[in-house]
Protein backbone atom coordinates (compact mmCIF):
# COMPACT_ATOMS: atom_id res chain seq x y z
CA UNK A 1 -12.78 -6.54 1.86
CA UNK A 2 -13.97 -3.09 0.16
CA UNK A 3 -12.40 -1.50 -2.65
CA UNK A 4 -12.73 2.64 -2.64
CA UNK A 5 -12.77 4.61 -5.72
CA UNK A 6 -12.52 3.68 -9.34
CA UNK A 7 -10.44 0.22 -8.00
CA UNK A 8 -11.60 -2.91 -8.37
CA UNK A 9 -12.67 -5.37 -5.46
CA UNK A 10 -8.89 -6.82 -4.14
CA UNK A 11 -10.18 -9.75 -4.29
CA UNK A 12 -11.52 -9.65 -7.46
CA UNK A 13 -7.50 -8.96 -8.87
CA UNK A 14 -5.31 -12.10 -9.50
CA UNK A 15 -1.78 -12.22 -7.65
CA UNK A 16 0.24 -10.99 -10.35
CA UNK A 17 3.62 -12.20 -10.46
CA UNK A 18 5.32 -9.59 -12.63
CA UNK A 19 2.92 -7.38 -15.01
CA UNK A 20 4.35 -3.52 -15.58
CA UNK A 21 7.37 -1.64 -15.23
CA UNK A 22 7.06 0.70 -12.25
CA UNK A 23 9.74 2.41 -10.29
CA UNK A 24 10.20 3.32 -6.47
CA UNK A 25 9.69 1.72 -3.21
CA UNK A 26 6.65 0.36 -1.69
CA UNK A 27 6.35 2.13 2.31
CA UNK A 28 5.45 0.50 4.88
CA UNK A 29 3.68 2.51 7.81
CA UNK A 30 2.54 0.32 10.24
CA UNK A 31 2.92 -1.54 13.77
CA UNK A 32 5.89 -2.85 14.10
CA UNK A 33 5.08 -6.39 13.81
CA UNK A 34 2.36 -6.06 10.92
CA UNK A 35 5.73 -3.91 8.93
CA UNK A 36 7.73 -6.96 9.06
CA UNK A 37 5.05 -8.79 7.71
CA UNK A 38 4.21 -6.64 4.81
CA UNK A 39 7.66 -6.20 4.23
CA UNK A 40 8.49 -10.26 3.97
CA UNK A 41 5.42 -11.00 1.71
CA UNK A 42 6.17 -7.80 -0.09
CA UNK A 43 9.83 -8.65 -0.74
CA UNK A 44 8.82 -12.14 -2.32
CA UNK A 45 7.76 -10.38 -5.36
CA UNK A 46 8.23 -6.51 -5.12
CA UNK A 47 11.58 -4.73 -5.72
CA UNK A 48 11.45 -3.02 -2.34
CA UNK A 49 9.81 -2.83 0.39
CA UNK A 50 10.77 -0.06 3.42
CA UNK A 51 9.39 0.08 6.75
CA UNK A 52 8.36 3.66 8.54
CA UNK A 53 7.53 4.82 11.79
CA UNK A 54 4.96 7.19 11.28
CA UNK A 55 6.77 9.95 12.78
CA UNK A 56 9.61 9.65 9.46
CA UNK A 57 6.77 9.69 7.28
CA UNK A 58 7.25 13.55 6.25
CA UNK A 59 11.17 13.15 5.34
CA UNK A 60 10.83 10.22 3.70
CA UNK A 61 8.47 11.54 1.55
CA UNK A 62 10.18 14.75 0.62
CA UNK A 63 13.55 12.94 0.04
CA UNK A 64 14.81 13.49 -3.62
CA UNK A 65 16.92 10.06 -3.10
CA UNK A 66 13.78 8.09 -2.64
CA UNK A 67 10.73 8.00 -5.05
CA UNK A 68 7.61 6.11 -3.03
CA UNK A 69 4.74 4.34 -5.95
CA UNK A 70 2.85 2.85 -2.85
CA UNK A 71 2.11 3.26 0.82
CA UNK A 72 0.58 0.19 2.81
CA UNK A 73 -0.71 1.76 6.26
CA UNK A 74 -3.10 1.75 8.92
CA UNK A 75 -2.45 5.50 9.42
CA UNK A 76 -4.09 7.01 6.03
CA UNK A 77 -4.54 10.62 7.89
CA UNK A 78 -1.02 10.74 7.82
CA UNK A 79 -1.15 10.98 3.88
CA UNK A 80 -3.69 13.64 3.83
CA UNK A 81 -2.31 16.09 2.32
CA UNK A 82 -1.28 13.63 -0.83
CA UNK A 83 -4.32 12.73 -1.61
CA UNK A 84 -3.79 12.72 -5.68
CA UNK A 85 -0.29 11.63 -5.62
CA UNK A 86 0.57 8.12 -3.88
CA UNK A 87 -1.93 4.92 -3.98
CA UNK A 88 -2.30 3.61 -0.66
CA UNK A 89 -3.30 0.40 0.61
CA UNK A 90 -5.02 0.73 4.01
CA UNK A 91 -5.19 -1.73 6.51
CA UNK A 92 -7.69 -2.21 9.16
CA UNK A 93 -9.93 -3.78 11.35
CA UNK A 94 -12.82 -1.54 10.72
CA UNK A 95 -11.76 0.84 8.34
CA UNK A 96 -12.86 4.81 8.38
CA UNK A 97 -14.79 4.31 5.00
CA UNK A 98 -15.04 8.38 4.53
CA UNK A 99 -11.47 8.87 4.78
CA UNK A 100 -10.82 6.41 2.44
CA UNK A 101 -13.46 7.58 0.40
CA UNK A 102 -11.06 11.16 -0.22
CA UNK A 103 -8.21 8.96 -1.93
CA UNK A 104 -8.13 9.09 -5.14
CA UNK A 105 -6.50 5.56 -5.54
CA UNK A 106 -6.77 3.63 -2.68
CA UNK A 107 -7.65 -0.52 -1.50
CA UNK A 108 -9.53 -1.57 2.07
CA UNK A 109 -7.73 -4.23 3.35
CA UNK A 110 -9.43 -5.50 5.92
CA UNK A 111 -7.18 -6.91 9.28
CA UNK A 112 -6.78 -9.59 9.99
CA UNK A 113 -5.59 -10.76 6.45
CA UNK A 114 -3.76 -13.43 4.10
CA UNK A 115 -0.50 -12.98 1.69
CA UNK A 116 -2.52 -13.18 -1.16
CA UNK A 117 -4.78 -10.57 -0.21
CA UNK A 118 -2.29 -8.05 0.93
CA UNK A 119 -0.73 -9.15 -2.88
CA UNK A 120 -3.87 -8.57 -4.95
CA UNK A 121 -4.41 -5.01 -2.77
CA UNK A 122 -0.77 -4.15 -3.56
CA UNK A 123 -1.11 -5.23 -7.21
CA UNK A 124 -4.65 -3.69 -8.24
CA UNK A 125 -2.40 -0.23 -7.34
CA UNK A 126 0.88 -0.89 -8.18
CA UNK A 127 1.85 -4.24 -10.13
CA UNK A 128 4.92 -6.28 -9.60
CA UNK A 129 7.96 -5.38 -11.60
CA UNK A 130 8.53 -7.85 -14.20
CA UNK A 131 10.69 -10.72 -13.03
């Protein structure tokens, strides 16, 4: 696994159960099966978690009902043009290291992968709200 930016190694982060206030939803933009995935290991310890098919990624996004702190995706281009705004967790078999590389906060996580890992990706960006 490869860490981009100013983040530290993913798994190099303890799971955290519960460290720091933060607010809004964690989105999910993925295949279908990997979403439900996320989105069960993700709901064990994160307020929310939303799946997205890629082509509601722009509404979501602009929706003044719904404030996103994280995206988890295999589909970073899609999240170009935020590239200061959102942390996002990127998940692949053989990630696209440059892309990455233009996020300003942003964790490899390298398919296939375990809970923990996805947990320690999702943390180093975002921590758990506190239980």
């Amino acid at each position: 696994m490869l860490a981009v930016s100013c983040v530290p190694e993913a798994s190099q982060i303890p799971v955290v159960m519960g460290s720091a206030e933060f607010s809004g939803v964690i989105l999910v933009v993925e295949d279908p099966f990997i979403r439900k995935y996320v989105c069960r290991i993700l709901g064990r310890v994160h307020d929310e978690a939303i799946e997205a098919e890629p082509r509601n990624v722009a509404s979501i996004l602009e929706s003044s009902d719904l404030k996103v702190r994280l995206i988890v995706t295999n589909e970073p281009q899609l999240f170009v043009g935020r590239l200061e705004e959102i942390p996002l967790v990127y998940t692949s078999a053989f990630p696209d290291l440059a892309l990455a590389a233009r996020f300003r906060w942003c964790q490899i996580l390298r398919k296939p992968f375990l809970p923990q890992d996805l947990l320690r990706a999702v943390n180093a960006l975002a921590p758990a709200k506190s239980m």
